[in-house]
N, C-alpha and C. Protein backbone atom coordinates (compact mmCIF):
# COMPACT_ATOMS: atom_id res chain seq x y z
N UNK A 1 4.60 -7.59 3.10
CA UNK A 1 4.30 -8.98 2.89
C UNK A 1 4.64 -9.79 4.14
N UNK A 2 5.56 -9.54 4.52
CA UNK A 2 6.21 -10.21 6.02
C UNK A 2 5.00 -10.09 6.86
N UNK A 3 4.76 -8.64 7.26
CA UNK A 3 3.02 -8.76 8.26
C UNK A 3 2.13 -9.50 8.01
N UNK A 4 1.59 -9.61 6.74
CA UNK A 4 0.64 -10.57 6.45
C UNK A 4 0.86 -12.26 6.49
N UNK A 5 2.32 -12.83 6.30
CA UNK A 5 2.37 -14.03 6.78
C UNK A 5 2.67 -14.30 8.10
N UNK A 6 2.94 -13.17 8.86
CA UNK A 6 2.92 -13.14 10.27
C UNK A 6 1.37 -13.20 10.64
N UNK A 7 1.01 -12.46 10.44
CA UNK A 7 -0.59 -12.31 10.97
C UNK A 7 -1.51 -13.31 10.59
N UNK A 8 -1.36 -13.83 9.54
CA UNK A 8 -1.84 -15.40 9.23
C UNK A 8 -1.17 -16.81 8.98
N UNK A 9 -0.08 -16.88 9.52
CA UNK A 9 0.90 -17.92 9.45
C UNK A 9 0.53 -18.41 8.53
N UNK A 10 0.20 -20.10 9.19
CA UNK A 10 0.32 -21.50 8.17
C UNK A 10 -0.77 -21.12 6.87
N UNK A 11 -1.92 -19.70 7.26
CA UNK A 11 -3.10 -19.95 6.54
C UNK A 11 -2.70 -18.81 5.55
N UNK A 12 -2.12 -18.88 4.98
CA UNK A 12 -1.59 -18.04 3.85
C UNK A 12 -2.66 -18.19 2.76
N UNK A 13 -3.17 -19.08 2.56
CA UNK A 13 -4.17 -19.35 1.36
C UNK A 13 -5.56 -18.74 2.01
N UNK A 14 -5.61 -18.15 2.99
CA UNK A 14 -6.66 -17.42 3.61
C UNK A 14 -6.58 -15.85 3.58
N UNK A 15 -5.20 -15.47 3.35
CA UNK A 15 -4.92 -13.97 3.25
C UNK A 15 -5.27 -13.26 2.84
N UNK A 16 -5.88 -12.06 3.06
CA UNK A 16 -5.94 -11.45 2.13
C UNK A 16 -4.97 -10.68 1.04
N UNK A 17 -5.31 -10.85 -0.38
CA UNK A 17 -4.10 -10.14 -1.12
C UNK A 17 -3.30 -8.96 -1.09
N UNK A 18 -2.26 -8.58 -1.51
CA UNK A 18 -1.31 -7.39 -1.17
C UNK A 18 -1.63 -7.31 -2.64
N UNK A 19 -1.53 -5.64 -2.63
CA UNK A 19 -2.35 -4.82 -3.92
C UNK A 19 -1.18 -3.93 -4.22
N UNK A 20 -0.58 -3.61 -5.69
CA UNK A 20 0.11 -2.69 -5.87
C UNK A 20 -0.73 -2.53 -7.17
N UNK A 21 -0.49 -1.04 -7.03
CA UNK A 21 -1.53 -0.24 -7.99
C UNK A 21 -0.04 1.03 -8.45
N UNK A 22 -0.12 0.98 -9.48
CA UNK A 22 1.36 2.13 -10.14
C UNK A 22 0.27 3.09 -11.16
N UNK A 23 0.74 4.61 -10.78
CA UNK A 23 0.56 5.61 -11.65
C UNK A 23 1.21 6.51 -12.12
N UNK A 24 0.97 7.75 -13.44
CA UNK A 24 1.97 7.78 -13.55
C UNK A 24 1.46 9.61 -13.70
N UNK A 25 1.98 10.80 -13.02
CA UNK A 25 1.61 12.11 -13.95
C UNK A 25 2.39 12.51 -14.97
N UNK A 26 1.90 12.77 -16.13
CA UNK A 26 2.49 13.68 -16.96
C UNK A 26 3.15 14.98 -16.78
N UNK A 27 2.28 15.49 -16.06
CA UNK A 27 2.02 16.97 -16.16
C UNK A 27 3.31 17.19 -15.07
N UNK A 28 3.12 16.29 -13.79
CA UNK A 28 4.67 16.85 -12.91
C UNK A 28 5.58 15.55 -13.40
N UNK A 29 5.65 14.79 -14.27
CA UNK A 29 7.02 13.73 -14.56
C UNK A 29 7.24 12.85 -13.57
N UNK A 30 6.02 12.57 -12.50
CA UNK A 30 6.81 11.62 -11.56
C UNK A 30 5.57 10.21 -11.72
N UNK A 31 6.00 9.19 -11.08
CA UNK A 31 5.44 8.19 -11.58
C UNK A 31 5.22 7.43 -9.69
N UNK A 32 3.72 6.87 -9.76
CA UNK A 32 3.59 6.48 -7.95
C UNK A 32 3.31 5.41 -7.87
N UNK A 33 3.92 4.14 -6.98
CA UNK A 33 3.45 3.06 -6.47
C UNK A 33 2.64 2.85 -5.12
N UNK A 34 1.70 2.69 -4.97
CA UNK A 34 1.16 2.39 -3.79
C UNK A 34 1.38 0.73 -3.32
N UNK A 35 1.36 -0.03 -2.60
CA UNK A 35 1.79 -1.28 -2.26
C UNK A 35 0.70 -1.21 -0.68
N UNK A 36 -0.49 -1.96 -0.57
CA UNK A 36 -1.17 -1.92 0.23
C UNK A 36 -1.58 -3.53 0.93
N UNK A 37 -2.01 -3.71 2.46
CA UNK A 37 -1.60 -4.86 2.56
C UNK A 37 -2.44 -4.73 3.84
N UNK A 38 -3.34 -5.78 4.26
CA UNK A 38 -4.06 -6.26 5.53
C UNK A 38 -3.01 -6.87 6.66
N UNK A 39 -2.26 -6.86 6.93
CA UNK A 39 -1.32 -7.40 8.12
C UNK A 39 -1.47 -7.00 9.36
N UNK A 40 -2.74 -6.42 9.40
CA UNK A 40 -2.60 -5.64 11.08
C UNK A 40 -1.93 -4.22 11.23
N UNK A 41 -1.51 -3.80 10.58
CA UNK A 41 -0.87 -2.40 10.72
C UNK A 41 0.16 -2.04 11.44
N UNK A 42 0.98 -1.23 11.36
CA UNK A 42 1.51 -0.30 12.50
C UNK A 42 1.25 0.25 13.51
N UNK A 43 1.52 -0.78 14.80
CA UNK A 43 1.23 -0.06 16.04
C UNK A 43 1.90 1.95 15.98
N UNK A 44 0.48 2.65 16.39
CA UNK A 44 0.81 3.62 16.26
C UNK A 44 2.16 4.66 17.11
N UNK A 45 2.69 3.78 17.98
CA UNK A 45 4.25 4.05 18.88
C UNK A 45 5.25 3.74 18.16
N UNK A 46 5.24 2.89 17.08
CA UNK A 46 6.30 2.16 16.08
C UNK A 46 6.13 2.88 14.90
N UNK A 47 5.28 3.74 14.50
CA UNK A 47 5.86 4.53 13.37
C UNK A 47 6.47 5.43 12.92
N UNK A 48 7.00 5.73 13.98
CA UNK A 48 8.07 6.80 14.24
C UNK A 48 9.33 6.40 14.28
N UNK A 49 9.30 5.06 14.63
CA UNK A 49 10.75 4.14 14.43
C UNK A 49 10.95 3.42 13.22
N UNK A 50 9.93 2.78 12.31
CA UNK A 50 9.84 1.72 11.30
C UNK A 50 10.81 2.26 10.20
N UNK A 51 11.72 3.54 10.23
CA UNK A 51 12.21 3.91 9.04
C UNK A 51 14.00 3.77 9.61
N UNK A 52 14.31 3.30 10.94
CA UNK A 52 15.42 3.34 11.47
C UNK A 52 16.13 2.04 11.19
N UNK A 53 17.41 1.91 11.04
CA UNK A 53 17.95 0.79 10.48
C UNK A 53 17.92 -0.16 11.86
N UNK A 54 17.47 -1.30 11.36
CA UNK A 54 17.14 -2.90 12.43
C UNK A 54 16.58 -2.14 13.62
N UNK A 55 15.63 -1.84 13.20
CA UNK A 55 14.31 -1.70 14.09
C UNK A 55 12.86 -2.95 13.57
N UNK A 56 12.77 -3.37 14.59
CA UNK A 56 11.48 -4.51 13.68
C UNK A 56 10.96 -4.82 15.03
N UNK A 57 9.69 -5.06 14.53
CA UNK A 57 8.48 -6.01 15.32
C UNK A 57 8.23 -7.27 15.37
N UNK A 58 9.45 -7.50 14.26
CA UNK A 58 9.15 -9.19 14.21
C UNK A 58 9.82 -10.05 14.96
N UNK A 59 8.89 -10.66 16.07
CA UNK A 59 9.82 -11.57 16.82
C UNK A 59 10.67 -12.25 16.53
N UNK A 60 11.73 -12.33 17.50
CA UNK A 60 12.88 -13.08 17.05
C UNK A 60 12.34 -14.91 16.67
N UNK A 61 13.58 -15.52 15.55
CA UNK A 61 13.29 -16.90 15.49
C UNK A 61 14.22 -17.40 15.65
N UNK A 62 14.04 -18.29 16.09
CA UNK A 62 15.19 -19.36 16.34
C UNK A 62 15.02 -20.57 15.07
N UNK A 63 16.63 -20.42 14.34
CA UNK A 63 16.99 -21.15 13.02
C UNK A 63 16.95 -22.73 13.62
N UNK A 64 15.88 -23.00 12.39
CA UNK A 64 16.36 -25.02 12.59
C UNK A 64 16.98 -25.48 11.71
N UNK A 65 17.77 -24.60 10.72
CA UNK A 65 18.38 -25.57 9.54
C UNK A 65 17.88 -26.48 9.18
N UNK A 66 16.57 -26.02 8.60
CA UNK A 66 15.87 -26.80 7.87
C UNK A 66 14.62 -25.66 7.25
N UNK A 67 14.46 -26.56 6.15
CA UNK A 67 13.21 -25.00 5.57
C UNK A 67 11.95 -25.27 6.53
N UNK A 68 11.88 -24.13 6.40
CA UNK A 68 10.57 -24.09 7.69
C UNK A 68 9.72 -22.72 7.24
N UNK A 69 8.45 -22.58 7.03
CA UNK A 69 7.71 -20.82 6.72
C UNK A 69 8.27 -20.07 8.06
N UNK A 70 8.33 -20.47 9.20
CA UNK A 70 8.00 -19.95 10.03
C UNK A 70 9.72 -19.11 10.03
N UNK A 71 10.76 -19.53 9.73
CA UNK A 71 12.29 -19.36 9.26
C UNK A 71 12.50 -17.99 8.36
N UNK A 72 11.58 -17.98 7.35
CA UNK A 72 11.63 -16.75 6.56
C UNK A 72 13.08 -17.08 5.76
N UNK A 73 13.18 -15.37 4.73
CA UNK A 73 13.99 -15.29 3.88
C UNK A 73 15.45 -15.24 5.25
N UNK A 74 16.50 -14.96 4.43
CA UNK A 74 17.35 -14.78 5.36
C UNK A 74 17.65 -13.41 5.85
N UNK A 75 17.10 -12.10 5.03
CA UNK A 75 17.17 -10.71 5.70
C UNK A 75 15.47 -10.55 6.22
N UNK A 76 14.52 -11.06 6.14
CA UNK A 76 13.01 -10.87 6.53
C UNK A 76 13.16 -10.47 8.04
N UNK A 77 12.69 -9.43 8.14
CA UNK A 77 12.28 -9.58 9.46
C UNK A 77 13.53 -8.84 10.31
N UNK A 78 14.57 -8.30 9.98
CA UNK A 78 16.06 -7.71 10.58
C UNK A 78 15.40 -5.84 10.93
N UNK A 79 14.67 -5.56 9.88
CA UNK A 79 15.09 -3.90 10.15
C UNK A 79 15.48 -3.44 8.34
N UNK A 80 15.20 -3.71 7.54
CA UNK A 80 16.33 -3.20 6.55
C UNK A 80 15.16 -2.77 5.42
N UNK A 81 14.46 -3.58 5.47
CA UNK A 81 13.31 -3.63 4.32
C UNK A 81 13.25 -2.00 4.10
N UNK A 82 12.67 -1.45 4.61
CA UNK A 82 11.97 -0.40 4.52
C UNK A 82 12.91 0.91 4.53
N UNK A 83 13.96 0.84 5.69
CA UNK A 83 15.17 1.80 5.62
C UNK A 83 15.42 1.68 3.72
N UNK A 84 15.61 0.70 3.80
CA UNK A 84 16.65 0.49 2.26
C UNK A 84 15.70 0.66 1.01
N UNK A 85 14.54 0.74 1.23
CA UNK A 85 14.20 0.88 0.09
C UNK A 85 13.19 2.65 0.17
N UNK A 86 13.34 3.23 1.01
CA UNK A 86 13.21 4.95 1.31
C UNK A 86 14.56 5.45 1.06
N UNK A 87 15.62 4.74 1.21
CA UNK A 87 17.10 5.14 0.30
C UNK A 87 17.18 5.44 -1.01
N UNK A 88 16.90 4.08 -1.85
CA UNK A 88 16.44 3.70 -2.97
C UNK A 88 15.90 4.70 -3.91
N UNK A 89 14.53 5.39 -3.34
CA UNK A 89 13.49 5.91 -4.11
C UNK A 89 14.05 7.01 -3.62
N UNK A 90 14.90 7.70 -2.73
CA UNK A 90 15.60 9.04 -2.72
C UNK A 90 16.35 8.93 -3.52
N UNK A 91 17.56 8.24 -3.60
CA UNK A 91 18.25 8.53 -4.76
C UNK A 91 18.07 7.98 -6.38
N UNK A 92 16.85 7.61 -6.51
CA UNK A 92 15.94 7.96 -7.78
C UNK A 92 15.04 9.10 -8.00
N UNK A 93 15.38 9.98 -6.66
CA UNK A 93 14.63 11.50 -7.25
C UNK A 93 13.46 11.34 -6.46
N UNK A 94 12.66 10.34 -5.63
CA UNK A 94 11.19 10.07 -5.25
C UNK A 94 11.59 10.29 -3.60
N UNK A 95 10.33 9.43 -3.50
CA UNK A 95 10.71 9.43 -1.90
C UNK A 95 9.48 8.15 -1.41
N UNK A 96 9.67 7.56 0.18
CA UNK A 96 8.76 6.39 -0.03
C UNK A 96 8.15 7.08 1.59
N UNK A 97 6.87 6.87 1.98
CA UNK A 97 6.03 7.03 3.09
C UNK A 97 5.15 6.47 3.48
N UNK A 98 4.63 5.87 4.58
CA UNK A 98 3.64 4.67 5.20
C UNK A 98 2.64 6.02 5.60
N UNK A 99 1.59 4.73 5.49
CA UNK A 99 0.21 5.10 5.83
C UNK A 99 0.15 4.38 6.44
N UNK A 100 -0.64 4.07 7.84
CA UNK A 100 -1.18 2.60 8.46
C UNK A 100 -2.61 2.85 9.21
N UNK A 101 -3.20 1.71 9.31
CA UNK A 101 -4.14 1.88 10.25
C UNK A 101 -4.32 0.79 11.05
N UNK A 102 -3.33 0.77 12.33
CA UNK A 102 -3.80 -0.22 13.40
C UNK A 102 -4.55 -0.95 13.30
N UNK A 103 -4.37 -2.21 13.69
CA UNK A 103 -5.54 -3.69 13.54
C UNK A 103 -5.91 -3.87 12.50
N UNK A 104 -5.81 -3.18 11.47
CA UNK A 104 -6.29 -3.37 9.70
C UNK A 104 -5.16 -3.67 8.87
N UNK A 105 -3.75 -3.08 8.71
CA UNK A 105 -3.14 -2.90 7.78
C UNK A 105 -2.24 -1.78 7.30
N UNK A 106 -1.13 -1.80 5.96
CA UNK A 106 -0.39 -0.45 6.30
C UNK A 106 -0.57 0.01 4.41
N UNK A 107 -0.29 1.02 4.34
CA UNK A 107 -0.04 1.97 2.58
C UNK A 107 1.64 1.86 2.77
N UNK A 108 2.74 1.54 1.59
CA UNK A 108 3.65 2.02 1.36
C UNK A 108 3.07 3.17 -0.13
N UNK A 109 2.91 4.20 0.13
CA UNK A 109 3.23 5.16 -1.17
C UNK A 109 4.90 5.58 -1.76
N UNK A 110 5.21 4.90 -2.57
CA UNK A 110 6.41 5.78 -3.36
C UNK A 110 6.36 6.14 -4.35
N UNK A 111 6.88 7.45 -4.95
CA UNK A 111 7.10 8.47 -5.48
C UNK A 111 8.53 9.10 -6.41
N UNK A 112 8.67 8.39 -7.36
CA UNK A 112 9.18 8.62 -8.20
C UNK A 112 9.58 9.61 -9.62
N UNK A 113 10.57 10.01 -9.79
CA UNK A 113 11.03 11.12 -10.62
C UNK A 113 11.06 9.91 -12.22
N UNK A 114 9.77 10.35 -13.02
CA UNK A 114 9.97 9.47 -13.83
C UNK A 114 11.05 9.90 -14.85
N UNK A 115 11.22 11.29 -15.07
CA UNK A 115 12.48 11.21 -16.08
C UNK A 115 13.66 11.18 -15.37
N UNK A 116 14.24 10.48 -14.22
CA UNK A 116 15.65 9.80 -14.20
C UNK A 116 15.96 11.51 -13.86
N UNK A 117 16.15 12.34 -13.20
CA UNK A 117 17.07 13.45 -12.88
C UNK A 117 18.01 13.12 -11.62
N UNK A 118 17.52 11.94 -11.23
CA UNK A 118 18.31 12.17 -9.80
C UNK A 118 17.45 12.43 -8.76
N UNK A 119 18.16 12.74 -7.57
CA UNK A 119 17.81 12.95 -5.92
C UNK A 119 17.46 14.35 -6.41
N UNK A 120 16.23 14.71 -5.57
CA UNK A 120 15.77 15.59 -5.53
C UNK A 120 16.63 17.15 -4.77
């Protein structure tokens, strides 16, 4: 979500939408989120890093103490997003992995142990 209000700032009402689509197999017990998103993608030199803690592409901002879009949440944009939530879905038994395609946009797929056993 962060890429996409980066890549279209003020014009957010121009964006295109971020899509999560959830499934579930029976047959192997695990249950999948896909989370898909137009932001321009992953430069293909940075995806080899995007899973390392405070690694980011997002330029630095300078705080005005004052609300501002351009300010973000207060962890947006550090490095953590993505480390922390490939933690997450490991120790729920799953696991989480990017897809991207440069100048278009990126896939988060995660992968979940739907009956609760734990880390794989």
């Amino acid at each position: 979500m962060n890429a996409v209000i980066q890549r279209y700032e003020l014009e957010t009402d121009n964006a295109p939408p971020i899509s999560v689509r959830i499934s579930r197999s029976k047959q192997r017990g695990e249950v999948g989120v896909r989370v898909s998103d137009a932001g321009g993608g992953v430069p293909i030199g940075d995806l080899s890093r995007v899973m390392r803690y405070f690694f980011t592409t997002t330029p630095p901002m300078v705080p005005t103490y004052t609300y501002s879009v351009q300010f973000g949440a207060p962890l947006s944009g550090i490095g953590v997003g993505l480390p922390f939530a490939r933690l997450y879905a490991r120790l729920m038994g799953g696991d989480l992995r990017l897809a991207s395609l440069p100048g278009h946009g990126t896939d988060v797929h995660i992968v979940l142990d739907a009956l609760g056993r734990g880390p794989l």
